[in-house]
N, C-alpha and C. Protein backbone atom coordinates (compact mmCIF):
# COMPACT_ATOMS: atom_id res chain seq x y z
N UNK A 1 0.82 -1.20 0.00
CA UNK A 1 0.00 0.00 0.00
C UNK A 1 0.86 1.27 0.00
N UNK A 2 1.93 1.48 0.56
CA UNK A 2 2.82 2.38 0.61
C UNK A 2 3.32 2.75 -0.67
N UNK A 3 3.64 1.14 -1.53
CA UNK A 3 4.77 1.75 -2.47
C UNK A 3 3.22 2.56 -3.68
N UNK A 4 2.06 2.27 -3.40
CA UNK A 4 1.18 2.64 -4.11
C UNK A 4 1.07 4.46 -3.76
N UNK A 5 0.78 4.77 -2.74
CA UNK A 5 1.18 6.34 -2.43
C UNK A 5 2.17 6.86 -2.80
N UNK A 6 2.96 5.82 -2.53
CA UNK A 6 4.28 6.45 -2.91
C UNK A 6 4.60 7.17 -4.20
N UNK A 7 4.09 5.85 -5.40
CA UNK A 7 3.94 6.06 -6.54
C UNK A 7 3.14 7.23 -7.72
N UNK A 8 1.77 7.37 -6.73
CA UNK A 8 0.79 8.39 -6.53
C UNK A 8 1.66 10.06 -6.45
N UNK A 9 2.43 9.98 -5.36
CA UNK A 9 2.69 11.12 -5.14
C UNK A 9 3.97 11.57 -6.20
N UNK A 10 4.49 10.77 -6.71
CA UNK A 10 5.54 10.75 -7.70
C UNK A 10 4.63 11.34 -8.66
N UNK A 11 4.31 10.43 -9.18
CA UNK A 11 3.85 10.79 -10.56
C UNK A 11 2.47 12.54 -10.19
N UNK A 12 2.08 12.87 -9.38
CA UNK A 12 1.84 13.80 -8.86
C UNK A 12 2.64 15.28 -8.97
N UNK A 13 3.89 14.44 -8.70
CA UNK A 13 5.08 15.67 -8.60
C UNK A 13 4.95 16.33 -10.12
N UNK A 14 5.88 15.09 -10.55
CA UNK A 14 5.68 15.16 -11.92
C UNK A 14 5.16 16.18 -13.14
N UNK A 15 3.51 15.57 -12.70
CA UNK A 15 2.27 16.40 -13.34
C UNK A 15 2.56 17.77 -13.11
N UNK A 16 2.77 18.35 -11.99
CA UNK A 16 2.87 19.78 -11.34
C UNK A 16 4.14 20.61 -11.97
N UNK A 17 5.37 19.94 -11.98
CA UNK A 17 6.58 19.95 -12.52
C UNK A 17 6.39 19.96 -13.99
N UNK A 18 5.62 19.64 -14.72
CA UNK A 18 5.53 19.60 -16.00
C UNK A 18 4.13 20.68 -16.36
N UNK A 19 3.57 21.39 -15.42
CA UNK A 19 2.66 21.93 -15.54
C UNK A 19 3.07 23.76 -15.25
N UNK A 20 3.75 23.03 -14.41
CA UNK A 20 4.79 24.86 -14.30
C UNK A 20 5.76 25.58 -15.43
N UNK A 21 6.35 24.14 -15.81
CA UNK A 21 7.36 24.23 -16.89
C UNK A 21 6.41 24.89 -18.21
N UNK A 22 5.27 24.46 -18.25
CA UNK A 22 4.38 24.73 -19.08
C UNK A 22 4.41 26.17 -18.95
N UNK A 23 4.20 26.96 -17.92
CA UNK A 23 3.80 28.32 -17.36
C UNK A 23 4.57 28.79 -18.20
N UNK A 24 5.78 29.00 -17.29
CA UNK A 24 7.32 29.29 -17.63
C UNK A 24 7.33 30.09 -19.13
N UNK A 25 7.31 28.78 -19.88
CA UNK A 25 7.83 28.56 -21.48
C UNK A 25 6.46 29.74 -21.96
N UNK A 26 5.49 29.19 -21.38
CA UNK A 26 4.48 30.33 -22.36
C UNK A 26 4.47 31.60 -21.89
N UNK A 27 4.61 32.26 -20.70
CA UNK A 27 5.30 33.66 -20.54
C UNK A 27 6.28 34.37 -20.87
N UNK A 28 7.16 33.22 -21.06
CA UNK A 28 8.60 33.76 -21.62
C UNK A 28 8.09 34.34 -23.20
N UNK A 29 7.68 33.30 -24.08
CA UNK A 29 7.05 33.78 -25.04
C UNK A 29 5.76 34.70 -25.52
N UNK A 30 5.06 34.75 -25.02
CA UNK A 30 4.78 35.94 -24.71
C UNK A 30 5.06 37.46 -24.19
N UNK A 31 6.20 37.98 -23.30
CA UNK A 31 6.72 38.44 -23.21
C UNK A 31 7.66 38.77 -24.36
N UNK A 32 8.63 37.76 -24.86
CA UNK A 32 9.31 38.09 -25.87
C UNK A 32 8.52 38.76 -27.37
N UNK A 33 7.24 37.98 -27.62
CA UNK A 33 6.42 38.79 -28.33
C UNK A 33 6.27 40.23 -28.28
N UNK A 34 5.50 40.21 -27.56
CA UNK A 34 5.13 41.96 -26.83
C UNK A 34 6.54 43.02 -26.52
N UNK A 35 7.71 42.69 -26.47
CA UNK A 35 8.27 43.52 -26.43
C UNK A 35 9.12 43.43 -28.26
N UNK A 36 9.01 42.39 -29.13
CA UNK A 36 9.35 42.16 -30.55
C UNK A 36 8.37 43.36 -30.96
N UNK A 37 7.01 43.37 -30.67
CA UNK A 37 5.73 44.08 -31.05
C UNK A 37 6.24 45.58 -30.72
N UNK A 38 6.58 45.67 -29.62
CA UNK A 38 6.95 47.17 -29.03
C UNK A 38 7.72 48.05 -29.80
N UNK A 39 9.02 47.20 -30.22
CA UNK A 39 10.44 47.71 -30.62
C UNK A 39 9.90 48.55 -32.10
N UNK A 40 8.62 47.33 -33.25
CA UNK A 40 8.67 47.91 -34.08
C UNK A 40 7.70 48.77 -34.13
N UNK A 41 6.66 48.55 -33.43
CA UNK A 41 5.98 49.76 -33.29
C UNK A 41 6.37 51.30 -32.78
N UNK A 42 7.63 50.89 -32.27
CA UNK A 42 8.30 52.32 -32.04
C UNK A 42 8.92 52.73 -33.07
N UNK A 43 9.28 51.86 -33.83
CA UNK A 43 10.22 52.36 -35.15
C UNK A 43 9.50 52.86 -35.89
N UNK A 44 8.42 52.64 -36.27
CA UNK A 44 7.11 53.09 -37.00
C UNK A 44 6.27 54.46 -36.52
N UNK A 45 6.90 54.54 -35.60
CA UNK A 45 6.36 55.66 -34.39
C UNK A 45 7.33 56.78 -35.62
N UNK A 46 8.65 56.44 -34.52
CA UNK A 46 9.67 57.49 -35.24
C UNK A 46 10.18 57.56 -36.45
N UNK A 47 9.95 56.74 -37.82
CA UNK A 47 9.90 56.81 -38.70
C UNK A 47 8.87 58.64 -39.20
N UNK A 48 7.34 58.11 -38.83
CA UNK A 48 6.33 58.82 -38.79
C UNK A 48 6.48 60.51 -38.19
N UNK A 49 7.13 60.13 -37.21
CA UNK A 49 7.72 61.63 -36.36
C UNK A 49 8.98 62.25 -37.45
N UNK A 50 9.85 61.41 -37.83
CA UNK A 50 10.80 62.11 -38.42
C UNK A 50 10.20 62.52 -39.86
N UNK A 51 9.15 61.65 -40.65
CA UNK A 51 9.07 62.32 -41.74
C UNK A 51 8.02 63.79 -41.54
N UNK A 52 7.18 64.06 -40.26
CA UNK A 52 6.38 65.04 -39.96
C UNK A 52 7.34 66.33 -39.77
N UNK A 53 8.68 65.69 -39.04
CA UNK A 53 9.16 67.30 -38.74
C UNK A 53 10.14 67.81 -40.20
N UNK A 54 10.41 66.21 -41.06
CA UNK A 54 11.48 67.27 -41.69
C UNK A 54 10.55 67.88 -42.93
N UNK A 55 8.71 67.41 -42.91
CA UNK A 55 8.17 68.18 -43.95
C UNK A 55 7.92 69.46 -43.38
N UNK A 56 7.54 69.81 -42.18
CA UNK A 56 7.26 70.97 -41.24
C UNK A 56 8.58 71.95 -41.03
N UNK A 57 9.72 71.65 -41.25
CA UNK A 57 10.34 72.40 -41.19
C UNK A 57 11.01 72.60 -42.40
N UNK A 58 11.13 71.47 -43.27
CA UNK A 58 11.98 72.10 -44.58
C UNK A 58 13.44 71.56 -44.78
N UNK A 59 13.44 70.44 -43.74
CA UNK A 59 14.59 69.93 -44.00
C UNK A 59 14.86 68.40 -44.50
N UNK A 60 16.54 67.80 -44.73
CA UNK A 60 16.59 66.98 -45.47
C UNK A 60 16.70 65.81 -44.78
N UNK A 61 17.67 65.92 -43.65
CA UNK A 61 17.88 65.07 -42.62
C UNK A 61 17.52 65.02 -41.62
N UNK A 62 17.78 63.97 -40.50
CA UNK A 62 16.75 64.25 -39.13
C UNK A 62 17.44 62.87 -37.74
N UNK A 63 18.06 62.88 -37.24
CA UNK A 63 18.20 61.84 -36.11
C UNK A 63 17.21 61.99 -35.04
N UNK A 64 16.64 60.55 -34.70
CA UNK A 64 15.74 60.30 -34.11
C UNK A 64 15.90 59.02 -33.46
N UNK A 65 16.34 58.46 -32.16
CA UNK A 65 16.76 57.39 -31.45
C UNK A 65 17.73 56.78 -32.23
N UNK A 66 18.65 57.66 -32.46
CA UNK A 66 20.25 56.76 -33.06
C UNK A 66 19.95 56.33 -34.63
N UNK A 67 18.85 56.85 -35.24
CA UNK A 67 18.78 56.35 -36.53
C UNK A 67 18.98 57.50 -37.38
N UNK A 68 19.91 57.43 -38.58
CA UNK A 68 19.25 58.59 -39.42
C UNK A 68 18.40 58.63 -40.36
N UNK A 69 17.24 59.61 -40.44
CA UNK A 69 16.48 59.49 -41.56
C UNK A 69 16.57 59.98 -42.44
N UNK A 70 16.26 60.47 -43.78
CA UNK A 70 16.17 61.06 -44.72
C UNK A 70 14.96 60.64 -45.60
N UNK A 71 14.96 62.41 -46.24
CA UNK A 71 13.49 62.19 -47.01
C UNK A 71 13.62 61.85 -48.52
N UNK A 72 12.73 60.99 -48.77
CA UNK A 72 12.98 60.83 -50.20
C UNK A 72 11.67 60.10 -51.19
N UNK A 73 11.18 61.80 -51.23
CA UNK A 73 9.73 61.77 -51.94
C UNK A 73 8.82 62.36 -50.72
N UNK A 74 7.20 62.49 -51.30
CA UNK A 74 6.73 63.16 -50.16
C UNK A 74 5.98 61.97 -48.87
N UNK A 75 6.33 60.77 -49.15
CA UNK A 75 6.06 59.96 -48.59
C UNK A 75 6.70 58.24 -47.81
N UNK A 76 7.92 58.68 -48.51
CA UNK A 76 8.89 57.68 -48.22
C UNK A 76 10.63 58.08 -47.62
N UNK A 77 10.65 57.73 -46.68
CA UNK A 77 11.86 57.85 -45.44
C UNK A 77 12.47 56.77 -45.62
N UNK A 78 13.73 57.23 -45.63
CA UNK A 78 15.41 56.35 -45.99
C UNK A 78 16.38 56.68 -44.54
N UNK A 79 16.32 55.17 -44.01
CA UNK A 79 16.77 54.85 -42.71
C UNK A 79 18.46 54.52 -43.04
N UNK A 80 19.23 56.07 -43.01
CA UNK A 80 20.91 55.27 -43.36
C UNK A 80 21.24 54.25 -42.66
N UNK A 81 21.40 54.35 -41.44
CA UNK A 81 21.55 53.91 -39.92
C UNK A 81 21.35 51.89 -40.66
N UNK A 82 20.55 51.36 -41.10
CA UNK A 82 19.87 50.79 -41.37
C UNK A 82 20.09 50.39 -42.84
N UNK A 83 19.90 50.91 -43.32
CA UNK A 83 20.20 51.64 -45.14
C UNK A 83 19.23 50.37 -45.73
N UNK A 84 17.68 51.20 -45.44
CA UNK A 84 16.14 50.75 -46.13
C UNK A 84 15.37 52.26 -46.15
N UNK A 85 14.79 51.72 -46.69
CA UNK A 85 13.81 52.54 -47.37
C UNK A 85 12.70 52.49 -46.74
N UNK A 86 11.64 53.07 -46.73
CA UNK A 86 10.16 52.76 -45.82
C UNK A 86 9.79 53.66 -46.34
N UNK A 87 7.96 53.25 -46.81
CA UNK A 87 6.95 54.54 -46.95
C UNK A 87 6.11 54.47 -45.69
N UNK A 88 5.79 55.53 -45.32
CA UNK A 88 5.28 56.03 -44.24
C UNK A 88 3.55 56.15 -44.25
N UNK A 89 2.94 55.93 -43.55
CA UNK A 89 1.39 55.71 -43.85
C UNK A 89 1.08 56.83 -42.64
N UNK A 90 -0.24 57.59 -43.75
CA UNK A 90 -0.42 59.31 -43.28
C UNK A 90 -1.73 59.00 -42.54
């Protein structure tokens, strides 16, 4: 009868141990999502900001979080920093 509890509580552990591990792994990923999500939504941010100020002011170039931008056309920003191209959505 013992080694039957015994056995019980093992495989018990187990379940719990493999149920946490579960946790774990899917927060981690999630997390790593949401901040993947963040990064480019900020780039898209300041993409957007840099092509607003250099039409508002009249200029060619523009640094904005370590990137440089440049304008090229009335709707498309050239990331040297990077060296792509992006059109910008108004």
């Amino acid at each position: 009868m013992q080694h039957k509890i015994g056995g019980f509580l093992m495989a018990e552990s187990c379940v719990a141990l493999f149920i946490t591990f579960l946790g774990i792994v899917s927060i981690s990923l999630i997390v790593s999502e949401s901040r993947s999500f963040e990064r480019e939504n900020e780039q898209e941010v300041d993409r957007t900001y840099a092509i607003r100020v250099m039409k508002e002011n009249g200029i060619k170039q523009i640094i904005v979080h370590d990137h440089v931008y440049q304008m090229i056309g009335d709707s498309k920003i050239y990331d040297a920093t990077k060296k792509q191209m992006y059109k910008v959505k108004k």
